[in-house]
Protein backbone atom coordinates (compact mmCIF):
# COMPACT_ATOMS: atom_id res chain seq x y z
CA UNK A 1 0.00 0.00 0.00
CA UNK A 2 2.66 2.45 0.63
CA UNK A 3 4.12 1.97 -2.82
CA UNK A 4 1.11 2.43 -4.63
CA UNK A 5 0.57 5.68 -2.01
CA UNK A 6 3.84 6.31 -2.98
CA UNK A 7 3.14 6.04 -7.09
CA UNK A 8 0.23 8.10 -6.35
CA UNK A 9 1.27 11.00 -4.06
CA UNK A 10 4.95 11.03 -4.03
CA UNK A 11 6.52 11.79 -1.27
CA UNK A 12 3.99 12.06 1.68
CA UNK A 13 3.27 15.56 2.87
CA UNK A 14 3.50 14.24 6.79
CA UNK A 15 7.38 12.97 5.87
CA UNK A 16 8.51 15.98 4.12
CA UNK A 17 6.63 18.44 7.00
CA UNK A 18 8.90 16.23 9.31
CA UNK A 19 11.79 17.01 7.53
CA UNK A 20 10.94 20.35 7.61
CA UNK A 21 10.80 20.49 11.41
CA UNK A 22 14.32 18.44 11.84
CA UNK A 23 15.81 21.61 9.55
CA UNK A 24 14.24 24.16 11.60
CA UNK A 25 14.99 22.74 15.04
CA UNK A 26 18.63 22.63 14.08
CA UNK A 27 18.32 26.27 12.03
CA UNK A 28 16.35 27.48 15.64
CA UNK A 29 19.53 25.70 17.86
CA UNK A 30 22.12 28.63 16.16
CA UNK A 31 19.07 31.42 15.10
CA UNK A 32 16.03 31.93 17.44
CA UNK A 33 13.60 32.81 14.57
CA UNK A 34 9.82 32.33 13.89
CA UNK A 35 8.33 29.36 12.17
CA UNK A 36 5.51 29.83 9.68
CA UNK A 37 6.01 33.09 9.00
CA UNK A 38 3.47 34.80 6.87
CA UNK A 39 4.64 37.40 4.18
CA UNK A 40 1.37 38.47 2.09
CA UNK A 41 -0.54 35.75 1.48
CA UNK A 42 2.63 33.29 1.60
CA UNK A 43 3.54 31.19 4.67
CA UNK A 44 7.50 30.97 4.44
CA UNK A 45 8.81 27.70 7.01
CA UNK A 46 11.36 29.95 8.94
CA UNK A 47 11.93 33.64 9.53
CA UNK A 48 15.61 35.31 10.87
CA UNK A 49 15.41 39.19 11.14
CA UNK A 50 15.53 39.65 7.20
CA UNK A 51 16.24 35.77 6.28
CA UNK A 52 13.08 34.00 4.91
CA UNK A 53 13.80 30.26 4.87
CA UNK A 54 11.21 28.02 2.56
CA UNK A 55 11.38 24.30 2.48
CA UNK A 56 10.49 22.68 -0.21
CA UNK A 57 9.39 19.30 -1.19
CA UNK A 58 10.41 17.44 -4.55
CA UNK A 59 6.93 16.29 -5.10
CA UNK A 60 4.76 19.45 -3.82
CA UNK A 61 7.36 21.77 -5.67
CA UNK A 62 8.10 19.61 -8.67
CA UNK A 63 11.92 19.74 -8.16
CA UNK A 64 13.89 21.20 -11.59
CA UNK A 65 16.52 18.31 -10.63
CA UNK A 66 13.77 15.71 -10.97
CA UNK A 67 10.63 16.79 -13.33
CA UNK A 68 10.81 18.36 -16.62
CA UNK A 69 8.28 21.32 -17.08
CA UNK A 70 5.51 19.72 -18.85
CA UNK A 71 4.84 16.86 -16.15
CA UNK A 72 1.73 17.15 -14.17
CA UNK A 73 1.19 17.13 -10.55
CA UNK A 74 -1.67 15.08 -9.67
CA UNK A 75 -2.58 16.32 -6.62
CA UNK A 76 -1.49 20.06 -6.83
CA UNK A 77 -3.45 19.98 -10.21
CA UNK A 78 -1.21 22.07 -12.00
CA UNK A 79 2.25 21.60 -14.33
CA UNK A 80 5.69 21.54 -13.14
CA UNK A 81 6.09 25.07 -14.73
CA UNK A 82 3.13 26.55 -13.36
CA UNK A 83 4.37 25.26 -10.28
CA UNK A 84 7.64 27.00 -10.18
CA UNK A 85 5.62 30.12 -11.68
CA UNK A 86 3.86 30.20 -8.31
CA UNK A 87 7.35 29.91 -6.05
CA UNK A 88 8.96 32.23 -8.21
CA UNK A 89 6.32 35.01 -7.63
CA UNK A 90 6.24 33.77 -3.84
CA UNK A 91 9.57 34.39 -4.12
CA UNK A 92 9.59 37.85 -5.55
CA UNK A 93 6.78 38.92 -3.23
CA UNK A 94 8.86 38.27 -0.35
CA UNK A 95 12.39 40.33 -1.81
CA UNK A 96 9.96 43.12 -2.83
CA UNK A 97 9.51 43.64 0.80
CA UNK A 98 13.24 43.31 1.75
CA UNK A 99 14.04 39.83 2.90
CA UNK A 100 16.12 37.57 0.89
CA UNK A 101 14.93 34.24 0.60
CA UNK A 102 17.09 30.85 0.97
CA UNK A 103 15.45 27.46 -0.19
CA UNK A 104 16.29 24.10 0.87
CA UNK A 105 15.04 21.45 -2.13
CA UNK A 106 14.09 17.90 -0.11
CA UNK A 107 16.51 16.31 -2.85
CA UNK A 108 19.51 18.15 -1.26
CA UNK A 109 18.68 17.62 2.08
CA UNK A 110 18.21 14.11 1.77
CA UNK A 111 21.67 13.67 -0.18
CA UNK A 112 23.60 15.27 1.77
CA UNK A 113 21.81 16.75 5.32
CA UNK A 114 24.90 18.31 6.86
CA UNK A 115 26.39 20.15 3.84
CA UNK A 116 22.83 20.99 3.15
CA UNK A 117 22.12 22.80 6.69
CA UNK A 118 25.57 24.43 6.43
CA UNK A 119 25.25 26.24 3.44
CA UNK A 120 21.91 27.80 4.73
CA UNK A 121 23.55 28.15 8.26
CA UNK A 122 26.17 30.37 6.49
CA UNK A 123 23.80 32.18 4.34
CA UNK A 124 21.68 33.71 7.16
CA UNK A 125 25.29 34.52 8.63
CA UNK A 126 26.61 36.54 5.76
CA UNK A 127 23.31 37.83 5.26
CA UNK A 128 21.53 38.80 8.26
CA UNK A 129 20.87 42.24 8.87
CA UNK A 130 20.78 43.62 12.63
């Protein structure tokens, strides 16, 4: 059953939103920021002074690394491209009122979790403004 929820689904949503809490526990260990922090209309997983953090999953977000634009997402209803339209815009939203945005792809966390954390660790360092 789990393949075929698997087949269907992808990744589940429960396993990638417990991913997402492992990265921000050990983002909140160095930087006591918000979680679920709401910019507009779009909920961003982490907030740092002006650091935005968004996590996101290779299903939900259609990862460029593993779907080619035309594929369709059967549960978010929509193309790989309109997907990444939407996060894009997201995206922009957020830099239009001053943060800067870092984004953690499930793929790269997965691979590699340390380097992974480090390089966002480091980019709330250098960027962070007091």
């Amino acid at each position: 059953w789990q393949k075929t929820l698997h087949e269907v689904f992808g990744k589940s949503k429960i396993a990638q939103s417990h991913m997402a809490n492992q990265i921000i526990n050990e983002i909140k260990l160095k930087y006591n920021g918000e979680k679920e922090y709401l910019v507009n209309k779009y909920s961003f997983n982490f907030r740092y002074k002006n650091i935005l953090i968004e996590i996101n999953g290779d299903y939900w977000h259609c990862n460029p690394k593993l779907y080619k634009p035309f594929e369709f997402n059967k549960v978010v209803g929509k193309y790989a491209h309109e997907i990444w339209k939407k996060d894009k815009s997201k995206k922009k939203v957020a830099e239009d009122k001053g943060y800067l945005v870092y984004i953690i792809w499930e793929y790269d966390y997965r691979k590699n979790p340390k380097e992974t954390l480090d390089k966002c660790l480091s980019f709330i360092h250098d960027n962070v403004s007091n």
